[in-house]
N, C-alpha and C. Protein backbone atom coordinates (compact mmCIF):
# COMPACT_ATOMS: atom_id res chain seq x y z
N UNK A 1 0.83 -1.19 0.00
CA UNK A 1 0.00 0.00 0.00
C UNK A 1 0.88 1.26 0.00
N UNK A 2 1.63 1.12 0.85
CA UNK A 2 2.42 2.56 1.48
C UNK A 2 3.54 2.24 -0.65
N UNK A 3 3.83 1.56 -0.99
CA UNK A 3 4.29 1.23 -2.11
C UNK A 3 3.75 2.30 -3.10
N UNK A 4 2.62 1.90 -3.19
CA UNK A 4 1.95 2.52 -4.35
C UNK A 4 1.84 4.33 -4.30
N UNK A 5 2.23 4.20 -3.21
CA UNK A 5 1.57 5.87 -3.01
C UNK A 5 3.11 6.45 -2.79
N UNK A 6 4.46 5.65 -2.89
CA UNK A 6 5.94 6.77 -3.06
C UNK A 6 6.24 6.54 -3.91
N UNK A 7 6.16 5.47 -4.73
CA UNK A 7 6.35 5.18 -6.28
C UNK A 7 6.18 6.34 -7.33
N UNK A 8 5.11 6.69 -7.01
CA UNK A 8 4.99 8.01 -7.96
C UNK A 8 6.17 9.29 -7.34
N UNK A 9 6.07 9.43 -6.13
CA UNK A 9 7.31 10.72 -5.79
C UNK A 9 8.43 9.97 -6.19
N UNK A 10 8.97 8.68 -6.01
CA UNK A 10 9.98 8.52 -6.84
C UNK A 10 10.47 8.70 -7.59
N UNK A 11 9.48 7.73 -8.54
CA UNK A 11 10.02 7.98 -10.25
C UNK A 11 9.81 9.75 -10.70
N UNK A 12 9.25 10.57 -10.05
CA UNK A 12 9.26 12.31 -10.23
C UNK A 12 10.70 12.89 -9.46
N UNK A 13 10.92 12.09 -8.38
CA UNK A 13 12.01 12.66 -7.97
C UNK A 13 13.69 11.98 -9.02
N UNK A 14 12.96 11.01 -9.76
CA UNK A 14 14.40 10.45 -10.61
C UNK A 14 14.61 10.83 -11.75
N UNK A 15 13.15 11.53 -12.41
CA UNK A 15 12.82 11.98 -13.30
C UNK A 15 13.89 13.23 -13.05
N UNK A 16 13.28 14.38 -12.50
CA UNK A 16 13.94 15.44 -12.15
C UNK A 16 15.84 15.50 -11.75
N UNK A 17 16.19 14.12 -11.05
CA UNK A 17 17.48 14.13 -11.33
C UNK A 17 17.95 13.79 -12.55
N UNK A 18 17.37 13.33 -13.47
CA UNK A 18 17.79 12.50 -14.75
C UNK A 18 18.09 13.68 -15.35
N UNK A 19 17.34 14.78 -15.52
CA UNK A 19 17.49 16.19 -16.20
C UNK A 19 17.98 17.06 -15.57
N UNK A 20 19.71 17.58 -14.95
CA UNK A 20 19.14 18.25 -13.93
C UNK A 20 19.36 19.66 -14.80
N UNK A 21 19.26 19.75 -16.09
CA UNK A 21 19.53 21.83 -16.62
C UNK A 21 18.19 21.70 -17.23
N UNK A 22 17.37 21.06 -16.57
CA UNK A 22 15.76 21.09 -16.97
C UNK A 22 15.70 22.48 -16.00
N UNK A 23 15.71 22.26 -14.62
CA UNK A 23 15.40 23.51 -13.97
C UNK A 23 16.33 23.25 -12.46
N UNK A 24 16.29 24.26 -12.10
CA UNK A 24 17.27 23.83 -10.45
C UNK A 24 17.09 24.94 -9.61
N UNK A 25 16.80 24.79 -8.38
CA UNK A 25 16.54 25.77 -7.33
C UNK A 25 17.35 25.89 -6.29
N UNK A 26 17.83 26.58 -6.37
CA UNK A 26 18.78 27.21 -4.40
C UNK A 26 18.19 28.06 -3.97
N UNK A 27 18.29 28.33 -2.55
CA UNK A 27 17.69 29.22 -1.94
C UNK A 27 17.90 30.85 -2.28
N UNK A 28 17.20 31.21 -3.04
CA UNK A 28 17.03 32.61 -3.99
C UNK A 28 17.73 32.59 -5.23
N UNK A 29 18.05 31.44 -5.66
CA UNK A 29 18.52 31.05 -7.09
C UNK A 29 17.12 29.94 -7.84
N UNK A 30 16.61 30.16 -8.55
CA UNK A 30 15.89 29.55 -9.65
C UNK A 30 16.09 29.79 -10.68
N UNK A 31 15.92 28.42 -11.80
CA UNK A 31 16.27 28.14 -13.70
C UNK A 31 15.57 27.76 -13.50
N UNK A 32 14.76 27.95 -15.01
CA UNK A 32 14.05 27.28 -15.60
C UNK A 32 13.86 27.69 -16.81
N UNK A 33 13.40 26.83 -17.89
CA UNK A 33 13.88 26.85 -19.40
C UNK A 33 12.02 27.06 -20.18
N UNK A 34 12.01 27.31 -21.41
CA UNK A 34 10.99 27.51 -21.95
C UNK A 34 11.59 27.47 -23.62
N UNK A 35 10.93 27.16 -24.03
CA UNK A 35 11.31 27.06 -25.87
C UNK A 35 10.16 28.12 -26.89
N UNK A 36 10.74 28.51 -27.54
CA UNK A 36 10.11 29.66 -28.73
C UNK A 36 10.38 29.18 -29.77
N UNK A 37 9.12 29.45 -30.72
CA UNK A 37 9.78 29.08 -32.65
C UNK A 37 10.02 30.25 -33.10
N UNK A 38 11.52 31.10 -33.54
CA UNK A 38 11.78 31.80 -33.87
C UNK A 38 12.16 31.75 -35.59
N UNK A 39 10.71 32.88 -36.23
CA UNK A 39 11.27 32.40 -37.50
C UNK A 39 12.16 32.48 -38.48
N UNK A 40 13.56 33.95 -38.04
CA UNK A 40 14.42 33.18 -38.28
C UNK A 40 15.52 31.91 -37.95
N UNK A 41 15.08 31.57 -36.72
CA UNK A 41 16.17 30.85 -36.38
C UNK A 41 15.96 29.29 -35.80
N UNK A 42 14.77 28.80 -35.81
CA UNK A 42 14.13 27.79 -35.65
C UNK A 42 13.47 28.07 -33.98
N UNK A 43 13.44 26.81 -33.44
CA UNK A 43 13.55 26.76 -32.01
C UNK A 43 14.81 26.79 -31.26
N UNK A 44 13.85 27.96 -30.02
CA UNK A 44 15.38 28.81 -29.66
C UNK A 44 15.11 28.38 -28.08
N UNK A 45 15.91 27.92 -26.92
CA UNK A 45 15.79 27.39 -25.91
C UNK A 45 16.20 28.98 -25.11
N UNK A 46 14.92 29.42 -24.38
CA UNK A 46 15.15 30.35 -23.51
C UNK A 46 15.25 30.10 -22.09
N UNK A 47 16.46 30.66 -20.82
CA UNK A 47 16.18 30.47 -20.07
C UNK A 47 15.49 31.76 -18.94
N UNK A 48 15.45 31.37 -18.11
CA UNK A 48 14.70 32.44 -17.15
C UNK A 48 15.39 32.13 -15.30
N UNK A 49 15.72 33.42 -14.78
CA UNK A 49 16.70 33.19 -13.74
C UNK A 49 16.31 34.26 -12.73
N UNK A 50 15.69 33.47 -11.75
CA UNK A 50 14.94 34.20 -10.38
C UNK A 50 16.01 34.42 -9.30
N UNK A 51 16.15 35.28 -9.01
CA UNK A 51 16.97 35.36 -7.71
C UNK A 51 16.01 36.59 -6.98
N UNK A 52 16.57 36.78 -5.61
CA UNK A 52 15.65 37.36 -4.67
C UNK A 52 14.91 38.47 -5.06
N UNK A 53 16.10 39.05 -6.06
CA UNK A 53 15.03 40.49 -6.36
C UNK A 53 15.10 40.85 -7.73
N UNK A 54 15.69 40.15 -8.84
CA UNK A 54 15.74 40.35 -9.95
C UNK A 54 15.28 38.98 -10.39
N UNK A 55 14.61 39.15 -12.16
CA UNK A 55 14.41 38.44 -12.87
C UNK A 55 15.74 38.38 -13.99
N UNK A 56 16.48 37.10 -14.76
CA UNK A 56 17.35 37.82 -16.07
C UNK A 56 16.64 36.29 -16.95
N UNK A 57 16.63 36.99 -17.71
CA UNK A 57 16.12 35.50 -18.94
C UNK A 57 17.70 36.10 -20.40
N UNK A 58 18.02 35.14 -21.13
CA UNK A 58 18.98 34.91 -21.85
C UNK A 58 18.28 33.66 -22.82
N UNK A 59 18.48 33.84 -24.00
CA UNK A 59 18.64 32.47 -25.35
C UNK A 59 19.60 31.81 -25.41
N UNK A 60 19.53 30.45 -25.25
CA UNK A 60 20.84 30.05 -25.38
C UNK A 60 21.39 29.88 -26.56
N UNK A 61 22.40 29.85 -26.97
CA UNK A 61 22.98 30.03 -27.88
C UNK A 61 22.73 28.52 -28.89
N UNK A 62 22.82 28.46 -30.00
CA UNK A 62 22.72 27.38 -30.84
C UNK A 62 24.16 26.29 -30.49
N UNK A 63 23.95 25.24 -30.42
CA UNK A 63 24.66 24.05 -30.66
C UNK A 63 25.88 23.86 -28.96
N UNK A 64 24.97 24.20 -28.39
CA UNK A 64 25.75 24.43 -26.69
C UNK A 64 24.83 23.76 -25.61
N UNK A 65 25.50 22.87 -24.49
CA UNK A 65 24.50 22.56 -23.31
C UNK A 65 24.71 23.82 -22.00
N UNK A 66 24.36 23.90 -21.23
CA UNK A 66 23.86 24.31 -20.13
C UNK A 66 24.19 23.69 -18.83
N UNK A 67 24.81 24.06 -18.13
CA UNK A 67 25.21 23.52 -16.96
C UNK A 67 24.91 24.57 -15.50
N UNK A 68 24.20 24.10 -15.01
CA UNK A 68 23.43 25.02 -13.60
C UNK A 68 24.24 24.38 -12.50
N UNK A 69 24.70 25.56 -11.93
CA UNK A 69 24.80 25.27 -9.98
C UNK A 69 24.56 26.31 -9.14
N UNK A 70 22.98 25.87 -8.65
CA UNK A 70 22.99 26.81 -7.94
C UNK A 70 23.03 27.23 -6.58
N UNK A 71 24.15 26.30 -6.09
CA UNK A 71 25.07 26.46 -4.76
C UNK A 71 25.46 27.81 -4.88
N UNK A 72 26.74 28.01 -6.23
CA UNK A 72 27.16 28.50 -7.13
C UNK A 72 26.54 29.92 -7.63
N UNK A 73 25.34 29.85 -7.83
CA UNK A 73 24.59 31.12 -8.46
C UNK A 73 24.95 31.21 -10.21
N UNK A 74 25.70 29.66 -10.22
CA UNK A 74 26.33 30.31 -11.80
C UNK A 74 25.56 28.96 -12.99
N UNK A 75 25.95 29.70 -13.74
CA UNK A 75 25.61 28.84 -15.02
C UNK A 75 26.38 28.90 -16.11
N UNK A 76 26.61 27.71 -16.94
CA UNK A 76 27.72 27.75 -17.65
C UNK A 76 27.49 27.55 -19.12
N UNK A 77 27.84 28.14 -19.93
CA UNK A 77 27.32 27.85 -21.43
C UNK A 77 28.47 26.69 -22.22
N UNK A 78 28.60 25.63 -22.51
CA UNK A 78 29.64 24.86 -23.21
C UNK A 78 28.68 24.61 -24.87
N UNK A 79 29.69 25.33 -25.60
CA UNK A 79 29.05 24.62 -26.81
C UNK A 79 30.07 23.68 -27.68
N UNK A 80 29.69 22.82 -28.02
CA UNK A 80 29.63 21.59 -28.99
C UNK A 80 31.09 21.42 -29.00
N UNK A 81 31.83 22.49 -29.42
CA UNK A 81 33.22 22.57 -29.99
C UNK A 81 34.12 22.73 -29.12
N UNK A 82 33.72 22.76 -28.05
CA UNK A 82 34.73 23.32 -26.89
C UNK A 82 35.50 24.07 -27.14
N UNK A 83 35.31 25.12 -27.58
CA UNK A 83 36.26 26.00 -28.75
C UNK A 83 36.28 27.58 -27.22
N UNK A 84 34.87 27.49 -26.46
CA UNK A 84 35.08 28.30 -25.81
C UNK A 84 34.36 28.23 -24.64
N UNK A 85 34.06 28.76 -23.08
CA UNK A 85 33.43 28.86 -22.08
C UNK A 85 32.55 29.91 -21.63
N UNK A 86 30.78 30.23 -21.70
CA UNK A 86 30.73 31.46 -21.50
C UNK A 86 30.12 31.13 -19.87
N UNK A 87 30.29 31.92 -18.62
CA UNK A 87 30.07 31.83 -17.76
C UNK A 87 29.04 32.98 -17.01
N UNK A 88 28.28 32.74 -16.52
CA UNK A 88 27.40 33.55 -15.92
C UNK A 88 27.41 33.47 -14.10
N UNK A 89 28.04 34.66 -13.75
CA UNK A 89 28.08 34.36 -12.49
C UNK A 89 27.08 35.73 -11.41
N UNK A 90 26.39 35.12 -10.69
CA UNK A 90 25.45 35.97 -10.01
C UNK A 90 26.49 36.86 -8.52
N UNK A 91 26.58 37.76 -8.62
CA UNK A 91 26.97 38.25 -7.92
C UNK A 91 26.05 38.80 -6.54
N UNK A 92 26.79 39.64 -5.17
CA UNK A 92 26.19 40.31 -4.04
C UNK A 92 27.12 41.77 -4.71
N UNK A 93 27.96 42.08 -5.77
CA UNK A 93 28.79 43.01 -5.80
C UNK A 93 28.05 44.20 -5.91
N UNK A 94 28.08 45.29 -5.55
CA UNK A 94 27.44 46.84 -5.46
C UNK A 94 26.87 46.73 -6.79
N UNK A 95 25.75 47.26 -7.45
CA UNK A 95 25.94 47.57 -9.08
C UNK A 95 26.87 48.99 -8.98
N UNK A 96 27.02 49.58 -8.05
CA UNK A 96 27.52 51.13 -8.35
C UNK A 96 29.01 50.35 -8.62
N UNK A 97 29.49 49.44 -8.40
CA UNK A 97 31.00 49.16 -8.65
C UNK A 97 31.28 49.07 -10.31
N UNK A 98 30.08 48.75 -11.02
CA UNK A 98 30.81 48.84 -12.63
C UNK A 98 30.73 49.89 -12.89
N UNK A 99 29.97 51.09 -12.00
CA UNK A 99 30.05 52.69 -12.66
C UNK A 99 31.28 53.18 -13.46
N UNK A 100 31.56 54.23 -13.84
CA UNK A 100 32.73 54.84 -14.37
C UNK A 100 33.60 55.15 -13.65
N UNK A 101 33.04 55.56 -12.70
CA UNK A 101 33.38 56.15 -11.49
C UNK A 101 35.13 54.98 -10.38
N UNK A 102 33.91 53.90 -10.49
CA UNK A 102 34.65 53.05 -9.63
C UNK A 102 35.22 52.03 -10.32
N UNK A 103 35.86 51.88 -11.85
CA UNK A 103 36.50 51.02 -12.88
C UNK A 103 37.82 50.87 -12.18
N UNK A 104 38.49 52.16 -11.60
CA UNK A 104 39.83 51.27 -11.20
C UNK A 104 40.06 50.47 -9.99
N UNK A 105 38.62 51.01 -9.15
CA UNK A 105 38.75 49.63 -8.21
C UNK A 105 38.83 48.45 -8.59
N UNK A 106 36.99 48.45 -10.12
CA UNK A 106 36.86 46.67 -9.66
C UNK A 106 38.32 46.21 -10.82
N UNK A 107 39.28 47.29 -11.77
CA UNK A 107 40.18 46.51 -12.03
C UNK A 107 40.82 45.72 -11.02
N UNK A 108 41.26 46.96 -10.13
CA UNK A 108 42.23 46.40 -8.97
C UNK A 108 41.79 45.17 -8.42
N UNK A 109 40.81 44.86 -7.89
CA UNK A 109 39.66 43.62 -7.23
C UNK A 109 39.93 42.64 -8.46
N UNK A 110 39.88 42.65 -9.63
CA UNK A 110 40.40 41.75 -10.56
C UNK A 110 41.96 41.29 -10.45
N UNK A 111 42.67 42.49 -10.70
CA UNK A 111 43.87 41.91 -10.32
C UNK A 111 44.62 40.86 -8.71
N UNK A 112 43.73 41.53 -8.31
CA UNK A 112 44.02 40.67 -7.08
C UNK A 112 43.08 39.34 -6.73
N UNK A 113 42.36 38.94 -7.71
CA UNK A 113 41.83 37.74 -7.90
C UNK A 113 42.60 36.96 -8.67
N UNK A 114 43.02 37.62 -10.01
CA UNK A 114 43.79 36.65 -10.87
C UNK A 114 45.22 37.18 -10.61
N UNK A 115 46.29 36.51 -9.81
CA UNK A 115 47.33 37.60 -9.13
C UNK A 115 48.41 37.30 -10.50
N UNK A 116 48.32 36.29 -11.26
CA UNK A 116 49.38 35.97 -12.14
C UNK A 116 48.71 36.18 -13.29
N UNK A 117 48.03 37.42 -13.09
CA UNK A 117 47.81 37.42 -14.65
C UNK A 117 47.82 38.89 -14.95
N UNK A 118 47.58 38.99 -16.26
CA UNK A 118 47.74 40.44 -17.04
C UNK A 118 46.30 40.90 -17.00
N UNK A 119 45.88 42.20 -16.20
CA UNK A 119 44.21 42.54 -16.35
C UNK A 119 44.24 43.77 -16.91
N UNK A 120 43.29 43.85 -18.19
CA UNK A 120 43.34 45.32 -18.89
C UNK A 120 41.84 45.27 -19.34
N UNK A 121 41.74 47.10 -19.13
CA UNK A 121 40.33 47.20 -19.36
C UNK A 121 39.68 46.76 -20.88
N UNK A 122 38.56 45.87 -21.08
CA UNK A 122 37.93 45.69 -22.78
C UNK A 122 36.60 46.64 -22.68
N UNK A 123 36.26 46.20 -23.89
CA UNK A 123 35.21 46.77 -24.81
C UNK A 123 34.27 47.05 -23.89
N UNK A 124 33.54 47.95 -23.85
CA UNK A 124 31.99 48.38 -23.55
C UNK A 124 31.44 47.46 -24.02
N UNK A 125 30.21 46.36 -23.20
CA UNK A 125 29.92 44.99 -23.47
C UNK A 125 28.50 45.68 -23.28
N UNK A 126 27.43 45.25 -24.54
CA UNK A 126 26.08 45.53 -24.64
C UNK A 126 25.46 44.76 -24.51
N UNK A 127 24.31 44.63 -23.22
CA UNK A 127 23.29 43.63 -23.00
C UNK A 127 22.09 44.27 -23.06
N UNK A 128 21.18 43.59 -23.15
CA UNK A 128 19.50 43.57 -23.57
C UNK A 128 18.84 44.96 -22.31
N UNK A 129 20.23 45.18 -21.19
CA UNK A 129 19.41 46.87 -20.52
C UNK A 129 20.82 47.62 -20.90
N UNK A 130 21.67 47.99 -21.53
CA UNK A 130 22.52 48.75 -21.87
C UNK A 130 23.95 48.53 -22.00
N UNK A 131 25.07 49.28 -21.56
CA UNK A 131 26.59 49.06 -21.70
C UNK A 131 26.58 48.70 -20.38
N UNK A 132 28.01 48.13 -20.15
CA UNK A 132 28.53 47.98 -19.27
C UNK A 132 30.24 47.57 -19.77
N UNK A 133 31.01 47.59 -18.63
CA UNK A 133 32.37 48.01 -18.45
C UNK A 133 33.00 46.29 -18.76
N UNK A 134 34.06 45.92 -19.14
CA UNK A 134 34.52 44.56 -18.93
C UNK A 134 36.03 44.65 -19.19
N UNK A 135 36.70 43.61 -18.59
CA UNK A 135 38.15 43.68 -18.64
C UNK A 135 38.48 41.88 -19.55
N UNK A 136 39.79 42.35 -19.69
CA UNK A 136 40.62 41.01 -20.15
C UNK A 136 41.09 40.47 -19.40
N UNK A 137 41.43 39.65 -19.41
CA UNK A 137 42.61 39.23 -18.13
C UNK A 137 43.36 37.75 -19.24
N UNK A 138 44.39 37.79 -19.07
CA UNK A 138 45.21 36.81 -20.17
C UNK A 138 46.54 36.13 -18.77
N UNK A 139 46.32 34.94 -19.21
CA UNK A 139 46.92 34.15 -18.10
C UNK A 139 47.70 32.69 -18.59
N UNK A 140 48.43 32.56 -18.04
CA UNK A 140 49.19 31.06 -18.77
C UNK A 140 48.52 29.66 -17.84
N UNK A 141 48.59 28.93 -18.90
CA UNK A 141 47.85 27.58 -18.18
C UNK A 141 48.93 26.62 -17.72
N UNK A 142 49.16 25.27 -17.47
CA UNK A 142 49.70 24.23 -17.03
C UNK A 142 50.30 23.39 -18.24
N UNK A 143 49.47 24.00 -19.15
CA UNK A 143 50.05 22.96 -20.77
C UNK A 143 50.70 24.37 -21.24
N UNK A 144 50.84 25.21 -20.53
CA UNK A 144 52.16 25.86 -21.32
C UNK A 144 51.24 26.75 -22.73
N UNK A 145 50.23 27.02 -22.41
CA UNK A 145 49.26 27.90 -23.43
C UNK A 145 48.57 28.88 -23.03
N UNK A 146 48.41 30.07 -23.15
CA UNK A 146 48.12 31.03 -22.99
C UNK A 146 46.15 31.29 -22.97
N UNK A 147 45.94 31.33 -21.78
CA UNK A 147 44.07 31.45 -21.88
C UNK A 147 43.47 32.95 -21.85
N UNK A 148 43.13 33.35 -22.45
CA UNK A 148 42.10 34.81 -22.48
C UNK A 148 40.57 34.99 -21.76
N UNK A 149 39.95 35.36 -20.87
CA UNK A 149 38.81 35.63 -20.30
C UNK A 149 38.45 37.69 -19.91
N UNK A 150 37.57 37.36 -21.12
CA UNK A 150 36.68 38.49 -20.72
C UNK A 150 35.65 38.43 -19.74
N UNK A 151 35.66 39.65 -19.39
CA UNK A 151 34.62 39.21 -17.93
C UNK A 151 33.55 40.79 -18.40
N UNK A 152 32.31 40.50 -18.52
CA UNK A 152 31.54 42.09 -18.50
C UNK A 152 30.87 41.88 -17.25
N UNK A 153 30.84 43.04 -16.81
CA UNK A 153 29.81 43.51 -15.50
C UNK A 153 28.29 43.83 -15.70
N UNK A 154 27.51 43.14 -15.68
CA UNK A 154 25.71 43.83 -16.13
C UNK A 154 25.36 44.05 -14.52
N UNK A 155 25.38 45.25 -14.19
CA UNK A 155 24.77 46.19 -12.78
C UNK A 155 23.44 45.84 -12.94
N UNK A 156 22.49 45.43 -11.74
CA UNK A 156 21.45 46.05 -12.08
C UNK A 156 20.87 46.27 -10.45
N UNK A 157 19.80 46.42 -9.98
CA UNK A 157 19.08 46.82 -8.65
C UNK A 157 20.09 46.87 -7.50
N UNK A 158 20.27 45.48 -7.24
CA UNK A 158 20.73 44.94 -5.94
C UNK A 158 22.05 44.54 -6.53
N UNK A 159 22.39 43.82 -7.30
CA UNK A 159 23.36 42.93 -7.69
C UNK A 159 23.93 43.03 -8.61
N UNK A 160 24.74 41.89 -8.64
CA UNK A 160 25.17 41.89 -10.37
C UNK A 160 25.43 40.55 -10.86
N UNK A 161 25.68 40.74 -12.62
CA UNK A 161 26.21 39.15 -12.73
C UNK A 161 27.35 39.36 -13.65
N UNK A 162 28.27 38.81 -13.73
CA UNK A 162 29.81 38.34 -13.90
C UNK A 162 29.44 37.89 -15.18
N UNK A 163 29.67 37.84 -16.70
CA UNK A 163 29.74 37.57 -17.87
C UNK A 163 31.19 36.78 -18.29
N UNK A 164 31.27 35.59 -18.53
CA UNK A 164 32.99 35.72 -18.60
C UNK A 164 32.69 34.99 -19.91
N UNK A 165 33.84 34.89 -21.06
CA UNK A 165 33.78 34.17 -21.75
C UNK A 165 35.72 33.68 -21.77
N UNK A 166 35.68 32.60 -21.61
CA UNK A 166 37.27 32.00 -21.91
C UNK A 166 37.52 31.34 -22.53
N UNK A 167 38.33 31.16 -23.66
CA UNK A 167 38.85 30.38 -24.95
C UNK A 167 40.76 30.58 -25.05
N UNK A 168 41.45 29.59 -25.42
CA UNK A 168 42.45 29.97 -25.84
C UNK A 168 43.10 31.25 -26.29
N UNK A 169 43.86 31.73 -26.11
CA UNK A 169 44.00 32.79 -26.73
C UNK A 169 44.12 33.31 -27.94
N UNK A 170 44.53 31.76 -28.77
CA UNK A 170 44.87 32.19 -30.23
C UNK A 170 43.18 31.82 -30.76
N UNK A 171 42.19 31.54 -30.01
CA UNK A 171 40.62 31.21 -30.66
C UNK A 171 40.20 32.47 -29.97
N UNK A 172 40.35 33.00 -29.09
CA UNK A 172 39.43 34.10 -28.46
C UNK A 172 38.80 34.92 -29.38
N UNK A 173 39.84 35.78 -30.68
CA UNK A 173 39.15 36.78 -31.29
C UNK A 173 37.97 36.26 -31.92
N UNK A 174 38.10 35.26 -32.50
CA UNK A 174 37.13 34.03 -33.13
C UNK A 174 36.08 33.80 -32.35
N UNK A 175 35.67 33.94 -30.90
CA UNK A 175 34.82 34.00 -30.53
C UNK A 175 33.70 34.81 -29.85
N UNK A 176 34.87 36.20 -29.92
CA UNK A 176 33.75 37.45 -29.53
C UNK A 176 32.35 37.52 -30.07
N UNK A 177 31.97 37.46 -31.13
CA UNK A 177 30.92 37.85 -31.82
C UNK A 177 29.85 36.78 -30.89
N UNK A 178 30.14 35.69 -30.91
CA UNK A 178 29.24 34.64 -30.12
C UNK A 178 28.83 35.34 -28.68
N UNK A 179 30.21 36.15 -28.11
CA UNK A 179 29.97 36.40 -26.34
C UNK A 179 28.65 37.63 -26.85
N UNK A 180 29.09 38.34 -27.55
CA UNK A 180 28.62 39.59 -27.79
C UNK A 180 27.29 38.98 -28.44
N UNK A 181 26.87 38.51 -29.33
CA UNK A 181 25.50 38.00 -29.31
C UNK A 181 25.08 37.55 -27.85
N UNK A 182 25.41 36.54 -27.42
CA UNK A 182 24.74 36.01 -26.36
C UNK A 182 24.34 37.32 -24.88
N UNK A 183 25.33 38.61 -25.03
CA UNK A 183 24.91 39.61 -24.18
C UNK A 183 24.28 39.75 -24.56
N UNK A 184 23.84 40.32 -25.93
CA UNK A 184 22.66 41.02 -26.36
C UNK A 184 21.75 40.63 -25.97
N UNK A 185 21.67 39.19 -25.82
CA UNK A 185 19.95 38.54 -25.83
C UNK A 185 19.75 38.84 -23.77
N UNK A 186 20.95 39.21 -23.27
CA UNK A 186 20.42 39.02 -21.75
C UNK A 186 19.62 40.36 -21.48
N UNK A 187 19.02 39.56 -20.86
CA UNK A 187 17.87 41.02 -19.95
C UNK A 187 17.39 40.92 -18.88
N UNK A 188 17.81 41.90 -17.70
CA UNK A 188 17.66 41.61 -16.67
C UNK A 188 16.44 42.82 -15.31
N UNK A 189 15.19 42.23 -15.36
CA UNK A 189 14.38 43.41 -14.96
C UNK A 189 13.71 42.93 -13.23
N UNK A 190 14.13 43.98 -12.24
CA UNK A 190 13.20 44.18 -10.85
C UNK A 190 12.21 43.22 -10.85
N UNK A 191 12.31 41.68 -9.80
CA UNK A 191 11.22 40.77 -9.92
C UNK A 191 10.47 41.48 -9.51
């Protein structure tokens, strides 16, 4: 008797581990995914990302999986080719810290995160609510090869989130256009 009636929370609770970038919840972190037929571009896998006081939804990019932790607050874009990494990280950081104002702090706060590496300011990075500030940072790996990570800052209410994209260095230029699409599509508005 008692059988019949956990069987079903089971197989829902194995279900749900079987998938886990179906959706995933931490305490003021929620994913969850939704699909659109876009007619130029077929079906486009959108996600949607709750945290305490903001909403951000993003498209994922064509021919890439999805990897959620939201211990973490982050989410990770890998596509197909492993050619590059785009990373989404939820921050507690001020939004007033990507101001203009305060760029040579959060360099400095960069440099002293990545202590062996080279940090220089990049491009004005455009997402789906405006510019924001982002740096390079170029660093040597363990195989003796040189890795590149852009990082953009998207400010918004309370928080922020960390944009990084990292690829080799000799593939990086090769993959801006992808980071820079995939900002575009983020948008992040006051739950």
């Amino acid at each position: 008797m008692l059988t019949r009636h956990f069987l079903p929370a089971l197989l829902c609770l194995a279900a749900l581990s079987w998938h886990p970038s179906r959706c995933a919840a931490q305490e003021g972190f929620q994913v969850s995914k939704s699909t659109t037929n876009v007619f130029e571009s077929g079906i486009v896998t959108n996600y949607v990302i709750l945290t305490g006081t903001s909403r951000a939804v993003f498209a994922q990019p064509a021919n890439t999986s999805v990897e959620i932790d939201g211990r973490k607050s982050t989410i990770k874009i890998v596509p197909a080719s492993l050619k590059n990494l785009i990373v989404l990280q939820f921050t507690t950081n001020s939004p007033v810290l990507p101001s203009e104002a305060h760029l040579p702090e959060l360099g400095r706060s960069l440099e002293n995160r990545f202590a062996d590496s080279r940090v220089s300011p990049g491009p004005v990075c455009y997402t789906g609510n405006g510019p924001g500030p982002s740096f390079d940072i170029q660093r040597g790996t363990a195989f003796n090869t040189s890795l590149t990570t852009r990082i953009a800052f998207v400010p918004f209410a309370t928080q922020g989130i960390e944009v990084s994209l990292s690829a080799a260095s000799t593939n990086f230029p090769s993959q801006r256009y992808a980071f820079a699409s995939f900002l575009n599509s983020l948008r992040v508005t006051p739950r």
